[in-house]
Protein backbone atom coordinates (compact mmCIF):
# COMPACT_ATOMS: atom_id res chain seq x y z
CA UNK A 1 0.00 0.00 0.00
CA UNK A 2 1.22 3.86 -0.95
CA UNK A 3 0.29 6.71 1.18
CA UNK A 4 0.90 10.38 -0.25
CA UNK A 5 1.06 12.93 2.12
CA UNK A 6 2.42 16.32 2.78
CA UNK A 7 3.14 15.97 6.54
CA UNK A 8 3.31 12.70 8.80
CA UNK A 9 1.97 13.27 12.26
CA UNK A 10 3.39 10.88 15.11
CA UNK A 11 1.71 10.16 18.55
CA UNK A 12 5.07 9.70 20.75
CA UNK A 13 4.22 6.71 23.37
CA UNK A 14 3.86 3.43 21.91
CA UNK A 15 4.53 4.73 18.91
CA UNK A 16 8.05 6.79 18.46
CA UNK A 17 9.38 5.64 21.94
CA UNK A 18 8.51 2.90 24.52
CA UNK A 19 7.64 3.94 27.98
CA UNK A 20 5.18 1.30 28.93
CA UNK A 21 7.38 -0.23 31.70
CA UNK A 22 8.39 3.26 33.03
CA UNK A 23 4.33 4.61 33.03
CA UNK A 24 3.32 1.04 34.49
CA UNK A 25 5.89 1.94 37.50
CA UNK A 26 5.20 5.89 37.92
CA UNK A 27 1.01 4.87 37.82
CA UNK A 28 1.33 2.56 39.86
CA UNK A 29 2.93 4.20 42.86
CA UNK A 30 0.81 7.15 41.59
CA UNK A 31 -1.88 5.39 42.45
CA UNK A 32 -0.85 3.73 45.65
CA UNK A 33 0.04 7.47 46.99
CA UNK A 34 -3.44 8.24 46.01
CA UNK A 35 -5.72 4.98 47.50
CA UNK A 36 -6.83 4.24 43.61
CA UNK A 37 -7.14 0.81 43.39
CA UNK A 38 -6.71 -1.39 40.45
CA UNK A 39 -10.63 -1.62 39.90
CA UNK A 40 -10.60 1.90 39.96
CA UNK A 41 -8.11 2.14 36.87
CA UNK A 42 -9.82 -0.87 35.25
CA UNK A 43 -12.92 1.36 34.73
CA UNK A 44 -11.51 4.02 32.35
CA UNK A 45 -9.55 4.35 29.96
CA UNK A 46 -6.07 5.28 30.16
CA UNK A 47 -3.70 4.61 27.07
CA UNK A 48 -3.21 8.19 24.84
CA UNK A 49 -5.15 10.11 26.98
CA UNK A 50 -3.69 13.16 28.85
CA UNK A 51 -3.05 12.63 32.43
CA UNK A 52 -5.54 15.70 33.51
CA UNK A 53 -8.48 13.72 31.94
CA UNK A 54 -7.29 10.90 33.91
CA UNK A 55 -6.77 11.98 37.37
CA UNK A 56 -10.08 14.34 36.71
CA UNK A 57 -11.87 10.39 36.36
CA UNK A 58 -10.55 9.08 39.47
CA UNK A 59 -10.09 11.84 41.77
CA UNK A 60 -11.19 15.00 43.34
CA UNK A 61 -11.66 18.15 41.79
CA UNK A 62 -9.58 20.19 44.28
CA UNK A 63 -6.97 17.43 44.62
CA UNK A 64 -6.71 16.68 40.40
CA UNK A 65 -3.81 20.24 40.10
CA UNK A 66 -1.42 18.44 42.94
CA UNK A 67 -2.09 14.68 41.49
CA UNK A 68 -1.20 15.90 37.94
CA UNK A 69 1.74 17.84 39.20
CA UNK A 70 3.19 14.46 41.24
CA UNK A 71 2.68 12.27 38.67
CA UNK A 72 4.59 14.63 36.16
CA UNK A 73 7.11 14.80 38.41
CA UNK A 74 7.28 10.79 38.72
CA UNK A 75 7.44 9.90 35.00
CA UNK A 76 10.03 12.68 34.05
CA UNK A 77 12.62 11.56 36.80
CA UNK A 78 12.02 7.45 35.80
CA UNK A 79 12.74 8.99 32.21
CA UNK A 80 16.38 8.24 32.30
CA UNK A 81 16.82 4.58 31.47
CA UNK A 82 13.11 3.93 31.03
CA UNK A 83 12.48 4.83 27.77
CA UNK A 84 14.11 3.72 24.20
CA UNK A 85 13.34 4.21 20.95
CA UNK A 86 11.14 1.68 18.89
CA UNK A 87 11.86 -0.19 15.95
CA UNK A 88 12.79 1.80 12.69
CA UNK A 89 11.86 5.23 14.55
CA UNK A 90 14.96 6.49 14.34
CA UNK A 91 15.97 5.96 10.43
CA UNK A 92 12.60 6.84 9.55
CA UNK A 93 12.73 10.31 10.98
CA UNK A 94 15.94 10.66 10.19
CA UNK A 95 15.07 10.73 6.31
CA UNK A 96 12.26 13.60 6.68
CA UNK A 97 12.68 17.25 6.41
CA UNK A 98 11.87 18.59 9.49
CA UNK A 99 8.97 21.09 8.20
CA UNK A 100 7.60 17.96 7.20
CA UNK A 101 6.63 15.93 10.44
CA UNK A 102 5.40 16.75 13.93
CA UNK A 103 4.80 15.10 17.21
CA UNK A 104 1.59 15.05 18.99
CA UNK A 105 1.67 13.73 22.35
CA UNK A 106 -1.36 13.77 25.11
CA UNK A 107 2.40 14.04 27.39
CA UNK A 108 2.83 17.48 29.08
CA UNK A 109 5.46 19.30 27.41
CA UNK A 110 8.31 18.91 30.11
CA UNK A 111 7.54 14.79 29.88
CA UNK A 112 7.50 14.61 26.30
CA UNK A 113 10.69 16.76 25.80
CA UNK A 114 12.38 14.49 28.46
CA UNK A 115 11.39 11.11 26.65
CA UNK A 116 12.16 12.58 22.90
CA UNK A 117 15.68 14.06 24.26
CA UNK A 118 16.33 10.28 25.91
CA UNK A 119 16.41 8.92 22.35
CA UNK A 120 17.76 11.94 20.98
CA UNK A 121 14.63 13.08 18.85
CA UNK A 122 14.21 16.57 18.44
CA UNK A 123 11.03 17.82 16.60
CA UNK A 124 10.63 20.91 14.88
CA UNK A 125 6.86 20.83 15.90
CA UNK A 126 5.27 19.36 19.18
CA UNK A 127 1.81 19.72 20.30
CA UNK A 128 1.68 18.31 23.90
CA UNK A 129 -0.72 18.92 26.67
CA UNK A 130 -0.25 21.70 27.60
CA UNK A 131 -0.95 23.36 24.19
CA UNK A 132 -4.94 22.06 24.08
CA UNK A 133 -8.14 22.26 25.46
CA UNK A 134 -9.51 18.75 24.17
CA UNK A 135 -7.10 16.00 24.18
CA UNK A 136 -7.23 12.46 21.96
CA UNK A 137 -10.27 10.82 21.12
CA UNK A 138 -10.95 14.49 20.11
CA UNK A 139 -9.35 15.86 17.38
CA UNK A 140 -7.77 19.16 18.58
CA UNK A 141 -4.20 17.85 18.71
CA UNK A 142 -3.96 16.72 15.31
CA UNK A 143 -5.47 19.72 13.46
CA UNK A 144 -3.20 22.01 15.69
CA UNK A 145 -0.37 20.26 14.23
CA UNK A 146 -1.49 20.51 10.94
CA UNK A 147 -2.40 24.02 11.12
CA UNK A 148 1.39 24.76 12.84
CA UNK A 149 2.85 22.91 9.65
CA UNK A 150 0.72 24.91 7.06
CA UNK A 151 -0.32 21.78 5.52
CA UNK A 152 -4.35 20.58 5.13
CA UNK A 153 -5.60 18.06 7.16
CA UNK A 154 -6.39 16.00 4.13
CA UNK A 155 -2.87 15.98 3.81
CA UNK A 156 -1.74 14.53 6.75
CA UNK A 157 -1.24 10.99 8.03
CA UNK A 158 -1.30 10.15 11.28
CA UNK A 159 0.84 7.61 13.42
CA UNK A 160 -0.90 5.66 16.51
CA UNK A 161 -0.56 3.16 18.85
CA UNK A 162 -4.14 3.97 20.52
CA UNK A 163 -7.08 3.74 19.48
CA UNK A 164 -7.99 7.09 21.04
CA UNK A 165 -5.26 8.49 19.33
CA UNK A 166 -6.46 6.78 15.84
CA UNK A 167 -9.58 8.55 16.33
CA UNK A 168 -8.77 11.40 17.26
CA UNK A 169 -6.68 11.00 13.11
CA UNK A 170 -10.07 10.05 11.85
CA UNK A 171 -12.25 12.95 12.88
CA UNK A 172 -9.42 15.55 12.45
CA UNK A 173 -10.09 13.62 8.52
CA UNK A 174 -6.36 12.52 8.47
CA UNK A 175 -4.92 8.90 6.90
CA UNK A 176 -4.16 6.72 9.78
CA UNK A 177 -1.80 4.42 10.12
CA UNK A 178 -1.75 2.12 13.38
CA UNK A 179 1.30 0.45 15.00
CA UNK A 180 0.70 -2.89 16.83
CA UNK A 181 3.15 -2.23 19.49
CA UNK A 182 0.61 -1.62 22.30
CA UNK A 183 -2.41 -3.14 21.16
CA UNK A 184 -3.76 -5.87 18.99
CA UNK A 185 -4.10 -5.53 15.36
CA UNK A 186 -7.78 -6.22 15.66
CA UNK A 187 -8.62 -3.68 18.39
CA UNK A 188 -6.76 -0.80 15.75
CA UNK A 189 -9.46 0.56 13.40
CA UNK A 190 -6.84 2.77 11.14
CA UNK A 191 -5.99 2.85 7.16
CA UNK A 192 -3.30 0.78 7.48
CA UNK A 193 -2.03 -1.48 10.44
CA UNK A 194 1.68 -2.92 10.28
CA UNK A 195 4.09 -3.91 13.25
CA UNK A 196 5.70 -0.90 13.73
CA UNK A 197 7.99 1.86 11.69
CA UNK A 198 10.48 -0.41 10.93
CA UNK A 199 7.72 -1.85 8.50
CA UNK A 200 7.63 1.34 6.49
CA UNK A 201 9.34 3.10 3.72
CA UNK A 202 9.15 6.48 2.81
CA UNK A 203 10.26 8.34 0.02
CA UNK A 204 10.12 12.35 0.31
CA UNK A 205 9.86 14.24 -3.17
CA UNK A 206 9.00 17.75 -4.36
CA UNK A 207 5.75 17.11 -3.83
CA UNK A 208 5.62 15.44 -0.26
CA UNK A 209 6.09 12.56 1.33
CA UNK A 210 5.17 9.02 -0.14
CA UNK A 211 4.70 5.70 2.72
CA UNK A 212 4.95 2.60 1.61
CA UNK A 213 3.83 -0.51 3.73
């Protein structure tokens, strides 16, 4: 399958960079701090959602500002050592222009710079948290990032380990392309599903950027 594009969008956790063992620690004692138990967690959903949505579902209003803040604080200082890139990230961004790709991450700013700089990824463009109202399934992020590349929607593809995050591609009326690094193929509802990046080829030319998979 060929994909033409003019600007590849790319969903950081799960899909640039692993951090699953990392957020499985910082969560959990998160949630120990907090008295959240597992049933608790097992109610909502949590993968490629920002963390203010989450500790909004589970806690407090007045106490949500000094959760968020602690649990920040827990993932950026297991950062070192606790995240790596995934496969064929790396030599995949490597070959793109940087006006030509973005990250969008439901991270805070300060996480997402950490766990990009770990693996020595620098983007041009990042929408994080910090820079929406509505986060993934809704699809804010991805038409910011569009809009801050000066490319139409229409014209973007999206990268996604979640299927919030795949959504989120849909409605913004982006390509999607899912990576079954998180999930199972079957739970990924996207354009194209392959294993991850390293299953991908892309070509850029005058015109854009062509993906084949």
């Amino acid at each position: 399958m060929k994909i033409h594009a003019e600007a590849l969008l790319f969903d950081n956790d799960g899909t640039l960079v692993s951090s699953l063992e990392s957020v499985n620690r910082c969560w959990t004692r998160w949630a120990q701090e907090y008295g959240i138990t597992a049933e608790d967690f097992a109610r909502i959903e949590l993968h490629g959602r920002p963390a203010i949505e989450i500790a909004a579902d589970l806690l407090p209003a007045d106490i949500v500002p000094e959760a968020l803040a602690r649990i920040e604080q827990l993932e950026v200082e297991d950062v070192p050592g606790g995240v790596v890139a995934l496969p064929g990230t790396l030599a995949l961004l490597d070959s793109l222009p940087a006006e030509r790709w973005a990250v969008v991450t439901s991270a805070t700013r300060r996480l997402a710079e950490a766990r990009l700089d770990e693996v020595g990824i620098r983007p041009k463009t990042l929408i994080a948290a910090d820079d929406i109202t509505r986060g993934k399934p809704d699809p804010e992020p991805y038409l910011l990032a569009a809009r801050e590349l000066g490319v139409d929607p229409a014209r973007c593809v999206v990268f996604e380990d979640a299927p919030a995050g795949l959504q989120a591609g849909r409605a913004a009326g982006m390509t999607t392309v899912a990576l079954a690094t998180t999930h199972q193929p079957h739970e990924l509802h996207a354009d194209l599903v392959v294993e991850d990046l390293s299953a991908l080829s892309v070509l850029v030319t005058a015109q854009g950027v062509e993906i084949s998979g």
